[in-house]
N, C-alpha and C. Protein backbone atom coordinates (compact mmCIF):
# COMPACT_ATOMS: atom_id res chain seq x y z
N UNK A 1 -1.87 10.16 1.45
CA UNK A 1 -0.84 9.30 0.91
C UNK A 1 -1.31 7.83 0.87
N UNK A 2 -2.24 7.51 1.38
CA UNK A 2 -2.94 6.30 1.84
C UNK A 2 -3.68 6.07 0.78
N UNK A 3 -3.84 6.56 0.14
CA UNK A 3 -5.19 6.76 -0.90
C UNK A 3 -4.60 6.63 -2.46
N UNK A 4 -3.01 7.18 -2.31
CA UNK A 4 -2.18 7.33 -3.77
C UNK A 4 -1.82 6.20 -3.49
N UNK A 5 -0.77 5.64 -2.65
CA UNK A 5 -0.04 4.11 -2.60
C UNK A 5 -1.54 2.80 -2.60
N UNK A 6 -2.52 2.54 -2.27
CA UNK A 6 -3.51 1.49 -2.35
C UNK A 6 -4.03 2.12 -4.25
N UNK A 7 -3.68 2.98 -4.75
CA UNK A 7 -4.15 3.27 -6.30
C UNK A 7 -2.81 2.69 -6.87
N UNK A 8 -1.81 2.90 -6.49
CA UNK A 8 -0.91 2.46 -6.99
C UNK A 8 -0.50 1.11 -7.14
N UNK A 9 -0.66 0.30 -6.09
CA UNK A 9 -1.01 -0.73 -5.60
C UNK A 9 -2.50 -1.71 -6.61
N UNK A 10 -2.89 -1.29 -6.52
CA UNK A 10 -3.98 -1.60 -7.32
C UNK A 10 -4.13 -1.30 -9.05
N UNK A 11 -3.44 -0.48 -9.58
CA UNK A 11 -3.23 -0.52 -10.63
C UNK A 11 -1.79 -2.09 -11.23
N UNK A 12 -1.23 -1.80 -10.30
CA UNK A 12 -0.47 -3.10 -10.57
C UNK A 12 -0.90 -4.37 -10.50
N UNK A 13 -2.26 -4.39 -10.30
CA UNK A 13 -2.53 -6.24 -9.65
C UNK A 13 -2.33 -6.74 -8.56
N UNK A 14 -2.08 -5.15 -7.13
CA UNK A 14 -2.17 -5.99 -6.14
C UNK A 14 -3.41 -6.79 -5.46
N UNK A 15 -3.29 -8.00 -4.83
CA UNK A 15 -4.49 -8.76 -4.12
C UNK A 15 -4.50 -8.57 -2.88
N UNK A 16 -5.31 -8.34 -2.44
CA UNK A 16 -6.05 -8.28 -1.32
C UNK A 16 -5.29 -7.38 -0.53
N UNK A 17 -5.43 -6.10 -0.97
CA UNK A 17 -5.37 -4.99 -0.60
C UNK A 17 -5.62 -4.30 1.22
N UNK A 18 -4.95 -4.71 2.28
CA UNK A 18 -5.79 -4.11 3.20
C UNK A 18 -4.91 -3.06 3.70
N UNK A 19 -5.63 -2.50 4.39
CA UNK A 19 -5.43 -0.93 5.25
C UNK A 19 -5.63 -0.71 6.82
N UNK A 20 -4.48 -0.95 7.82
CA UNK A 20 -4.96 -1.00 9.06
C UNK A 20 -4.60 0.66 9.64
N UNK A 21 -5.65 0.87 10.19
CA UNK A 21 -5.27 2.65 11.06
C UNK A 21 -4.59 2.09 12.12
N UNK A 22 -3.29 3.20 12.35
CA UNK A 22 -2.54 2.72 13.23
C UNK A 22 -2.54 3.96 14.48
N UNK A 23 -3.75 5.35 13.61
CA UNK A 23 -3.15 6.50 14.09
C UNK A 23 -3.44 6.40 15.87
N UNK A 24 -2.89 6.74 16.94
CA UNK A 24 -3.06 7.01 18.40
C UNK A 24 -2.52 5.46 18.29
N UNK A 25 -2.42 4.88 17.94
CA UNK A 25 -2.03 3.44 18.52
C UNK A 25 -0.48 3.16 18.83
N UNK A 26 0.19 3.88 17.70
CA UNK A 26 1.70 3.63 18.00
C UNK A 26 2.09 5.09 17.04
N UNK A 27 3.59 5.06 17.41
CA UNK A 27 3.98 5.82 16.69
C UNK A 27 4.68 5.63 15.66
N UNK A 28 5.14 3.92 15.23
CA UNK A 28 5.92 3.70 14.41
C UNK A 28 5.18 4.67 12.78
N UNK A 29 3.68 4.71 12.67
CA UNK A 29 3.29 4.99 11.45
C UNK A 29 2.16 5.52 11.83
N UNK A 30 0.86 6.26 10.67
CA UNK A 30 -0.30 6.01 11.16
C UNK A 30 -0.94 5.29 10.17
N UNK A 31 -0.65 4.51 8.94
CA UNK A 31 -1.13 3.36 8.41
C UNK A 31 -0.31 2.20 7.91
N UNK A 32 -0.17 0.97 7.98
CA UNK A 32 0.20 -0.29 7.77
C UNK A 32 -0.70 -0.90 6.48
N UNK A 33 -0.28 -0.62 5.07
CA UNK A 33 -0.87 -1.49 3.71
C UNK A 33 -0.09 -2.72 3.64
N UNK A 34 -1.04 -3.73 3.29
CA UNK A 34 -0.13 -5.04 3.25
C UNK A 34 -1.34 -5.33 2.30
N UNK A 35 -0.62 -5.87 1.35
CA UNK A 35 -0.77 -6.40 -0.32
C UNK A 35 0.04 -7.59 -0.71
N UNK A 36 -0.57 -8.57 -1.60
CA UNK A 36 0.14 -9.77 -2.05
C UNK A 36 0.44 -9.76 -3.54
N UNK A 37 1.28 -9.87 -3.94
CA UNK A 37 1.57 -10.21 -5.01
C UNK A 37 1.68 -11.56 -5.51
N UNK A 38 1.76 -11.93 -6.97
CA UNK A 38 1.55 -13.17 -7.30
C UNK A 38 2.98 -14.07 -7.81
N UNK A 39 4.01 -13.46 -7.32
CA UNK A 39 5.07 -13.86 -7.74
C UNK A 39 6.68 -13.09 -7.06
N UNK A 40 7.48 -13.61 -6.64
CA UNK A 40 8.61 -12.73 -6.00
C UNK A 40 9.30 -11.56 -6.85
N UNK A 41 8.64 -11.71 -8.27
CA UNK A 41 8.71 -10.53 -9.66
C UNK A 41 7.83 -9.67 -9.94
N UNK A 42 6.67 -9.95 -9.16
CA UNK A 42 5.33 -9.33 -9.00
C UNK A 42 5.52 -8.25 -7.87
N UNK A 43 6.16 -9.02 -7.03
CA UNK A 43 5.83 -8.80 -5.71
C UNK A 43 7.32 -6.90 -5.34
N UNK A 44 8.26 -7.34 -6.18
CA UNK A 44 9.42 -6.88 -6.34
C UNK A 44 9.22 -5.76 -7.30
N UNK A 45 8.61 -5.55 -8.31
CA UNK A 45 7.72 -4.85 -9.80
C UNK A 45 6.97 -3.77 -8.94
N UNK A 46 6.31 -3.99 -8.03
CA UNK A 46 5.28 -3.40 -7.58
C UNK A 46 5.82 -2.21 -6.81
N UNK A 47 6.71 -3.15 -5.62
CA UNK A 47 7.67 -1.98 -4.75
C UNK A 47 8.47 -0.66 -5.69
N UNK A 48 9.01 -1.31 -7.00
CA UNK A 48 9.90 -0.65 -7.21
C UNK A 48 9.32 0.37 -8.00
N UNK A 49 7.88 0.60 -9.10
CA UNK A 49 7.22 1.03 -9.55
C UNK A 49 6.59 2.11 -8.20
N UNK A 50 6.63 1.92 -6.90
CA UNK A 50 5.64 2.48 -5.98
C UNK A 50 6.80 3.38 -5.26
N UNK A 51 7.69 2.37 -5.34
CA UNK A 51 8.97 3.55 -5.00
C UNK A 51 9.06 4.61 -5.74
N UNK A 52 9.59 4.58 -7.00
CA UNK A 52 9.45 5.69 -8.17
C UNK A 52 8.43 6.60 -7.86
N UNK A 53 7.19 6.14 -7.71
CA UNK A 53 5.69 6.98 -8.25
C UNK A 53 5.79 7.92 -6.62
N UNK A 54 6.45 7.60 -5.66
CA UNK A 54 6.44 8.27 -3.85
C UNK A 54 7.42 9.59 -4.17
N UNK A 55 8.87 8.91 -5.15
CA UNK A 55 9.52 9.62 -5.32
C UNK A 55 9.40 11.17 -6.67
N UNK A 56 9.00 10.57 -7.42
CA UNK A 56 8.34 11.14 -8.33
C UNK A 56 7.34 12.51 -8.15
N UNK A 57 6.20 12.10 -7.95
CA UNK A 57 4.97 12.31 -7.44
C UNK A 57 4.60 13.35 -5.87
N UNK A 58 4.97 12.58 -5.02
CA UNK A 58 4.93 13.10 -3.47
C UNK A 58 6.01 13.13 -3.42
N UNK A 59 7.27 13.84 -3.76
CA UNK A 59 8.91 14.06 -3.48
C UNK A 59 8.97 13.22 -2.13
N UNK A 60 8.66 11.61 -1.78
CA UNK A 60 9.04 11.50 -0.84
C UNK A 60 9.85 10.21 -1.34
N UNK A 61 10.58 10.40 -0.17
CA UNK A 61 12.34 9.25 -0.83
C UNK A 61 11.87 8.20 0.57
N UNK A 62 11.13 7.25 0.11
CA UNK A 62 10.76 5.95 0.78
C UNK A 62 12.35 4.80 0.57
N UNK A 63 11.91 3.84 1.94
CA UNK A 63 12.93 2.91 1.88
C UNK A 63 12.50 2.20 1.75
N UNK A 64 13.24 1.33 1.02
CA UNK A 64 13.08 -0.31 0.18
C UNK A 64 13.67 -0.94 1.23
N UNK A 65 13.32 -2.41 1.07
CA UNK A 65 13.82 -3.46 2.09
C UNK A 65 13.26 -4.78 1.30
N UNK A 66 14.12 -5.77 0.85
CA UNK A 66 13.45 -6.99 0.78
C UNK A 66 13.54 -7.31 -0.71
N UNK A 67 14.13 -6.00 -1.72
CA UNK A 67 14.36 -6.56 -2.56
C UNK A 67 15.21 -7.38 -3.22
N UNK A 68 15.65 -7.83 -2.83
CA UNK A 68 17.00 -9.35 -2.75
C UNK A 68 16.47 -10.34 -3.45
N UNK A 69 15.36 -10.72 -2.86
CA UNK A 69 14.37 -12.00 -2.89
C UNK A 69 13.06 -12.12 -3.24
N UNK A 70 12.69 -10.90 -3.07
CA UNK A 70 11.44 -10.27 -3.09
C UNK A 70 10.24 -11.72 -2.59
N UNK A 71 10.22 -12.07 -1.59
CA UNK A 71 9.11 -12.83 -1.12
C UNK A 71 8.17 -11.46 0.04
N UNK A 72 9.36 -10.97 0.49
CA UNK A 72 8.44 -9.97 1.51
C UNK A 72 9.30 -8.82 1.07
N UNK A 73 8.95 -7.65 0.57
CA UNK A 73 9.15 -6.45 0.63
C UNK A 73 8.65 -5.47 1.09
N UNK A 74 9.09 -4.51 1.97
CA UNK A 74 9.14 -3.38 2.89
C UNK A 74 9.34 -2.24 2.14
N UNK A 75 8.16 -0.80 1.88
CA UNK A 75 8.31 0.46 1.25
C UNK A 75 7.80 0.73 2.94
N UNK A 76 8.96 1.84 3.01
CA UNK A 76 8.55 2.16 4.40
C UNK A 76 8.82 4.32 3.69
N UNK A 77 7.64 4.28 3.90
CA UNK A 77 7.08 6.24 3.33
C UNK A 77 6.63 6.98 4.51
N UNK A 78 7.15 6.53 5.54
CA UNK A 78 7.26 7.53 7.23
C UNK A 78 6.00 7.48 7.29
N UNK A 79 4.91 7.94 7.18
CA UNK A 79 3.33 7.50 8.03
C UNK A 79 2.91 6.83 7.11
N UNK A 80 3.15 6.14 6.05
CA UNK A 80 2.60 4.56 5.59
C UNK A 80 3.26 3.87 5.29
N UNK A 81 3.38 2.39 6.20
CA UNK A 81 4.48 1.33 5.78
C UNK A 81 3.60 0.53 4.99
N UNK A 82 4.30 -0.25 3.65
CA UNK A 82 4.06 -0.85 3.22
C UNK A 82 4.53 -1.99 3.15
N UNK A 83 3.95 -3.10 3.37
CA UNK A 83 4.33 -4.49 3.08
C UNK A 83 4.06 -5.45 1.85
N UNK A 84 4.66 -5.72 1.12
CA UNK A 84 3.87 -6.50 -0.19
C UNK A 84 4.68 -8.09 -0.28
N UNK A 85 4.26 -8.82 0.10
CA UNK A 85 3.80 -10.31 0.18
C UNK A 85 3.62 -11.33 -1.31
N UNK A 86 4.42 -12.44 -1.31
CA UNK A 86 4.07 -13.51 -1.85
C UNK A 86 2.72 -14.29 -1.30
N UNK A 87 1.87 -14.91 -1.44
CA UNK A 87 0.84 -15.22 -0.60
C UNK A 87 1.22 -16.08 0.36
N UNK A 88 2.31 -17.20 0.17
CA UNK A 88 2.44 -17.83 1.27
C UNK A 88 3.31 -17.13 2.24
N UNK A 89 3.84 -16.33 2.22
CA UNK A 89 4.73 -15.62 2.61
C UNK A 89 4.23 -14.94 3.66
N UNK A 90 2.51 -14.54 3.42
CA UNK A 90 2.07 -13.46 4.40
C UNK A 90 0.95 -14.37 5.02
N UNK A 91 1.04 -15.29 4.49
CA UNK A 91 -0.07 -16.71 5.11
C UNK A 91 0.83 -16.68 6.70
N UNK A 92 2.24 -17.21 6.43
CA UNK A 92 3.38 -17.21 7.09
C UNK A 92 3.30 -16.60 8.42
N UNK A 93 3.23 -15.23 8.29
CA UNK A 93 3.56 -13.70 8.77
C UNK A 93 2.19 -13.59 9.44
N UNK A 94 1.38 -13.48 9.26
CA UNK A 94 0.33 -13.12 9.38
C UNK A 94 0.03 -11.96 10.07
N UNK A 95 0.18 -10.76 9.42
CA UNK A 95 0.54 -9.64 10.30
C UNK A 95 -0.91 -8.54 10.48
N UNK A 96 -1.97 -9.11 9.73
CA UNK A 96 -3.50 -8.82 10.11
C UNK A 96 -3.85 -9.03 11.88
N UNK A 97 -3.65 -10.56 11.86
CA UNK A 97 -3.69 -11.01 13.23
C UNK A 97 -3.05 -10.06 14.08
N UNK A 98 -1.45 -10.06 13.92
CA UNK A 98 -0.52 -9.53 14.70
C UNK A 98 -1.13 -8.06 15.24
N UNK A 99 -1.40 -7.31 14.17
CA UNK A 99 -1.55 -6.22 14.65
C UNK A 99 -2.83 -6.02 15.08
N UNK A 100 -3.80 -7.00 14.78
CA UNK A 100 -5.32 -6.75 15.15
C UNK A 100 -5.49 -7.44 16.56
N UNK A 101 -4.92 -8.41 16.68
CA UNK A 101 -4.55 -8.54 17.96
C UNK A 101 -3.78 -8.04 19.41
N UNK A 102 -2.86 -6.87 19.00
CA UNK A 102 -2.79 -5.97 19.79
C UNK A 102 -3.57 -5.01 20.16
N UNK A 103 -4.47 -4.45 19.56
CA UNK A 103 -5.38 -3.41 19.18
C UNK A 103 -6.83 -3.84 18.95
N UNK A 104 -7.41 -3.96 19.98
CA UNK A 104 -9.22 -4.60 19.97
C UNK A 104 -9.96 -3.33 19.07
N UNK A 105 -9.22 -2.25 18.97
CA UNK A 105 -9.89 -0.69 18.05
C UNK A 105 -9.40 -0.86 16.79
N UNK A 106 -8.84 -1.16 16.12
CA UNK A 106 -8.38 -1.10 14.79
C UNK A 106 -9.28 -1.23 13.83
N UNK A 107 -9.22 -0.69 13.49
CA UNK A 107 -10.09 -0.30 11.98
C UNK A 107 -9.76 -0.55 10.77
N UNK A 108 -9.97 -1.26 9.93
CA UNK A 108 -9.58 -2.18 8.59
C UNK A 108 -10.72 -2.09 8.14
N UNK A 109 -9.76 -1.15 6.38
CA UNK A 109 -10.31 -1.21 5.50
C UNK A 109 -9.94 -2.05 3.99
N UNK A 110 -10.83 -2.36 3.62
CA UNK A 110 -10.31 -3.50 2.65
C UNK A 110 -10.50 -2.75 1.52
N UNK A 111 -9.28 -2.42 0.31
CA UNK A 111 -9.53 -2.31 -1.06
C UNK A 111 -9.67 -3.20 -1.56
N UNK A 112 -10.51 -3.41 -2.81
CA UNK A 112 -10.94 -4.20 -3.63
C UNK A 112 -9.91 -4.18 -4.86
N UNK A 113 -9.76 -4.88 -5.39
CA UNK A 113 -8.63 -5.45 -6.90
C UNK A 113 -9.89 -5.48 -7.59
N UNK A 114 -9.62 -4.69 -9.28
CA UNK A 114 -10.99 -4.64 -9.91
C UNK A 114 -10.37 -5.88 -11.06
């Protein structure tokens, strides 16, 4: 599922794509994608297109969060949460740190935006 949502993600123009393993670490998930978008219409476009394609696709009925405002939006798909970000927004947040800083093992992988 990690592999369809960062394609999905990436077909839209997301930036800077990363991927933290969360698996043995917690149980909230076993991966955390956090992606920026270039606009709170970008950023909002993306979720709702990724929502569809979870629902669609992998019959899975993900929750939205954040589309109000869309500076930070939340697709939460039970073992991959997604976060998708305005850039200052996740400048802000900084939730690379956050979680890489709990976890000296974490493993981050970076997709590339072609």
């Amino acid at each position: 599922m990690r592999d369809f949502i960062s394609s999905s993600l990436d077909s839209d123009k997301a930036q800077n794509i990363l991927s933290i393993d969360l698996k043995g670490k917690t149980t909230i998930a076993d991966f955390i994608l956090i992606a920026t978008g270039t606009s709170s219409r970008h950023v909002v476009g993306m979720a709702q297109r990724l929502h569809d394609k979870l629902s669609i696709e992998l019959k899975i009925k993900a929750r939205l969060e954040g589309m109000e405002v869309g500076d930070w939006v939340i697709v939460d798909a039970g073992d991959v949460i997604v976060h998708l970000f305005r850039e200052e927004v996740r400048q802000l947040y900084d939730l690379e740190k956050l979680w890489g800083a709990d976890f000296s093992t974490v493993e981050y992988t970076r997709y590339q935006s072609v």
